[in-house]
Protein backbone atom coordinates (compact mmCIF):
# COMPACT_ATOMS: atom_id res chain seq x y z
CA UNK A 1 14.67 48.56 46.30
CA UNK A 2 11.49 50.66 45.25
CA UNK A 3 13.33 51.77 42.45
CA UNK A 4 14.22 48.45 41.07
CA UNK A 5 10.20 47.42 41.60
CA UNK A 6 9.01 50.46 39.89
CA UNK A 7 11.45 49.83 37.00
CA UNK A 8 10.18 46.25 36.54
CA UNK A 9 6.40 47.87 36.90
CA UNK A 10 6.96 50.18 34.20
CA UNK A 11 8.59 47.85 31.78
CA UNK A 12 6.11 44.91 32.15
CA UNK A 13 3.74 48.12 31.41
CA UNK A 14 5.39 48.89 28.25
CA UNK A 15 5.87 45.66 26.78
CA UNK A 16 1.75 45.06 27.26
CA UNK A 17 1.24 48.19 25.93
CA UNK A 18 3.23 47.09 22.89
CA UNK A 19 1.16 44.06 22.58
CA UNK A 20 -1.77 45.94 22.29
CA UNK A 21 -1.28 48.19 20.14
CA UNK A 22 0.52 45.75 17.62
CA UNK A 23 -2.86 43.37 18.00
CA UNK A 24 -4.70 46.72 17.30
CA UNK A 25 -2.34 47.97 14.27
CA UNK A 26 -3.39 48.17 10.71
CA UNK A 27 -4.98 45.31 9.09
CA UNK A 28 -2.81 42.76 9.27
CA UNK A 29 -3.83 39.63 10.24
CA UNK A 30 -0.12 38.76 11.75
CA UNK A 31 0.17 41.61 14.10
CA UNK A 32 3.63 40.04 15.68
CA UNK A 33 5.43 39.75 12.59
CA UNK A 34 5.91 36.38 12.31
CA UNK A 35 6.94 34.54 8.85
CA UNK A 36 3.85 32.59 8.52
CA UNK A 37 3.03 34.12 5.01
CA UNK A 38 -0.66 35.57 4.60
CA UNK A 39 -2.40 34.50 1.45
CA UNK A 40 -3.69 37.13 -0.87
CA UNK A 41 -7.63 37.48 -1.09
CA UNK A 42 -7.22 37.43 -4.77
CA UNK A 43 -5.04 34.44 -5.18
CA UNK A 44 -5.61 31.45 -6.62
CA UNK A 45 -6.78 28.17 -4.25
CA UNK A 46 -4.14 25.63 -4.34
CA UNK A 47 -4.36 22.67 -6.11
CA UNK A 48 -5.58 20.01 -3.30
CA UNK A 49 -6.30 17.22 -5.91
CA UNK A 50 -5.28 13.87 -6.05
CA UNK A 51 -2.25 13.85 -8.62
CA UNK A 52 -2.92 11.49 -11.65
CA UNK A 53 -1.05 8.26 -11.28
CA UNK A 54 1.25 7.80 -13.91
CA UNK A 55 1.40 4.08 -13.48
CA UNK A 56 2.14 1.51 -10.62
CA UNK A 57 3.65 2.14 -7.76
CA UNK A 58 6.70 -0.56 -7.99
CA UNK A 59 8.06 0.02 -4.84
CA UNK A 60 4.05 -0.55 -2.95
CA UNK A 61 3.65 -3.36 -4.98
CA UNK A 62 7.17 -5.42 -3.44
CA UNK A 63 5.74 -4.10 0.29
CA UNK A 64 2.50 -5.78 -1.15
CA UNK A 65 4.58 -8.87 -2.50
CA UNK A 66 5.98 -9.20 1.19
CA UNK A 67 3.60 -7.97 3.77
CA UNK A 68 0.77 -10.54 2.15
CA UNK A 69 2.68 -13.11 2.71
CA UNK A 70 3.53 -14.04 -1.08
CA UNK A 71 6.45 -14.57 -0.54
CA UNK A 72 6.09 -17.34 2.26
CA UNK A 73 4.87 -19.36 -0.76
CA UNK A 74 6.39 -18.04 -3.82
CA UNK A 75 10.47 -17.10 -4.63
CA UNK A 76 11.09 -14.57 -6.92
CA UNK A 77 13.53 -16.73 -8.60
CA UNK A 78 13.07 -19.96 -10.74
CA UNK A 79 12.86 -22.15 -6.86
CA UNK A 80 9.72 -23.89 -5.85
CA UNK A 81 8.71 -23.27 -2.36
CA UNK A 82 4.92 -24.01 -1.95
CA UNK A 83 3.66 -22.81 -4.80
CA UNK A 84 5.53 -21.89 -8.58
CA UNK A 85 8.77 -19.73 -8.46
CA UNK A 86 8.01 -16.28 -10.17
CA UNK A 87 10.99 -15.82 -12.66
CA UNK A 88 10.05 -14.89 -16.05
CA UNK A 89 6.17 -14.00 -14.99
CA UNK A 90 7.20 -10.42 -16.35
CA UNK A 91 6.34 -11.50 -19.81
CA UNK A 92 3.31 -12.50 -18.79
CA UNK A 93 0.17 -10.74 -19.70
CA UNK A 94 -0.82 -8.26 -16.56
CA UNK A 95 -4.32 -9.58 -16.83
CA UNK A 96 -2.79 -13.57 -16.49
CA UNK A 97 -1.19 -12.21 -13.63
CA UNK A 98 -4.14 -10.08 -11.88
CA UNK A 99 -6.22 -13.29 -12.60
CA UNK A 100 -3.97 -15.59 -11.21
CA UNK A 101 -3.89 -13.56 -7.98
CA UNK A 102 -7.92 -12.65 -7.66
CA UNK A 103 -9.21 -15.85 -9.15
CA UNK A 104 -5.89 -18.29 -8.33
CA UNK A 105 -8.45 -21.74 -9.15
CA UNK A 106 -9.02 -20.26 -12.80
CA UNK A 107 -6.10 -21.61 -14.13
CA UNK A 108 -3.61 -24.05 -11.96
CA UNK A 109 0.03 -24.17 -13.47
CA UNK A 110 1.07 -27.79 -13.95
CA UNK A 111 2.24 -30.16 -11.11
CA UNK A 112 0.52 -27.91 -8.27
CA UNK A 113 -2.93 -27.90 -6.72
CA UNK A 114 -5.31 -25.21 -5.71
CA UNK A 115 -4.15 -24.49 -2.20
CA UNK A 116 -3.85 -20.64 -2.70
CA UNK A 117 -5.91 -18.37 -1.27
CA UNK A 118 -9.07 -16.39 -2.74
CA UNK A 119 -8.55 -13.53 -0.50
CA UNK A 120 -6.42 -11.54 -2.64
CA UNK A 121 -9.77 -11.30 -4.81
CA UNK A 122 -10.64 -8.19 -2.21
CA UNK A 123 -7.39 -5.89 -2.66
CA UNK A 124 -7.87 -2.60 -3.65
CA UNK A 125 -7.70 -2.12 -7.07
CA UNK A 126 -4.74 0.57 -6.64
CA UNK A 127 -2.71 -2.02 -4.35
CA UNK A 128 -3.32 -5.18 -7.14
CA UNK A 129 -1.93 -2.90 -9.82
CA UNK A 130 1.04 -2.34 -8.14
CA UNK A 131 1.32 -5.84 -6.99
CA UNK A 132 0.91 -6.58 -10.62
CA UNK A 133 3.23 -3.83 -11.87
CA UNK A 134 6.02 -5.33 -9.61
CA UNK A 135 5.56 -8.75 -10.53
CA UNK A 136 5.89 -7.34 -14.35
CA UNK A 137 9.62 -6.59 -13.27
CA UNK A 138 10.37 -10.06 -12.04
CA UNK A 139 12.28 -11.77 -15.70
């Protein structure tokens, strides 16, 4: 029995002795050898700038279309629900269209009244352009 405890002494021992001296090896700042790599002092920062957007983001802009609740009142299609169906508003111009959503009393399409709301007026300008962007998909 006294051998088996002094055998378990002298092997926790060693393995803290290890740990020490690997924490006091060299210059490494990963003493345990991990795989976490270690940027060199000399390179280059990475680039942590917003990448330019190349245009609108469709797919944000049919979340928009849905999650605002656009489509409670408008179909995609040619239907009238409460307010115009949006087939064909593709060829519109993409200023018609960001007008009609941020100033809808401008100009009312025949045979419907101003009933929609101004709110849209204070979207952020990155989620009205891909709102617009995916309504410039709907032919």
């Amino acid at each position: 029995m006294f051998k088996r405890s002094r055998f378990i002494v002298v092997f926790v021992l060693a393995v803290l002795t290890m740990f020490v001296i690997a924490a006091c090896a060299g210059e490494s700042e990963n003493p345990f050898g991990t795989t976490t790599p270690v940027p060199a002092a000399d390179a280059p920062a990475p680039d942590t700038s917003e990448p330019v957007a190349s245009g609108p983001n469709i797919a944000n802009g049919e979340r928009k279309f849905a999650n605002l609740g656009c489509s409670s009142c408008h179909s995609t299609g040619s239907n009238k629900i409460v307010g115009p169906g949006l087939a064909g508003i593709g060829a519109r111009d993409a200023e018609y269209i960001r007008n009609a959503i941020t100033d809808p009393g401008a100009e009312i399409v025949d045979g419907y009244t101003n009933i929609m709301p101004s709110t849209f007026a204070n979207l952020k300008a990155s989620d009205l352009d891909d709102l617009v962007g995916y309504l410039k998909t709907l032919n």
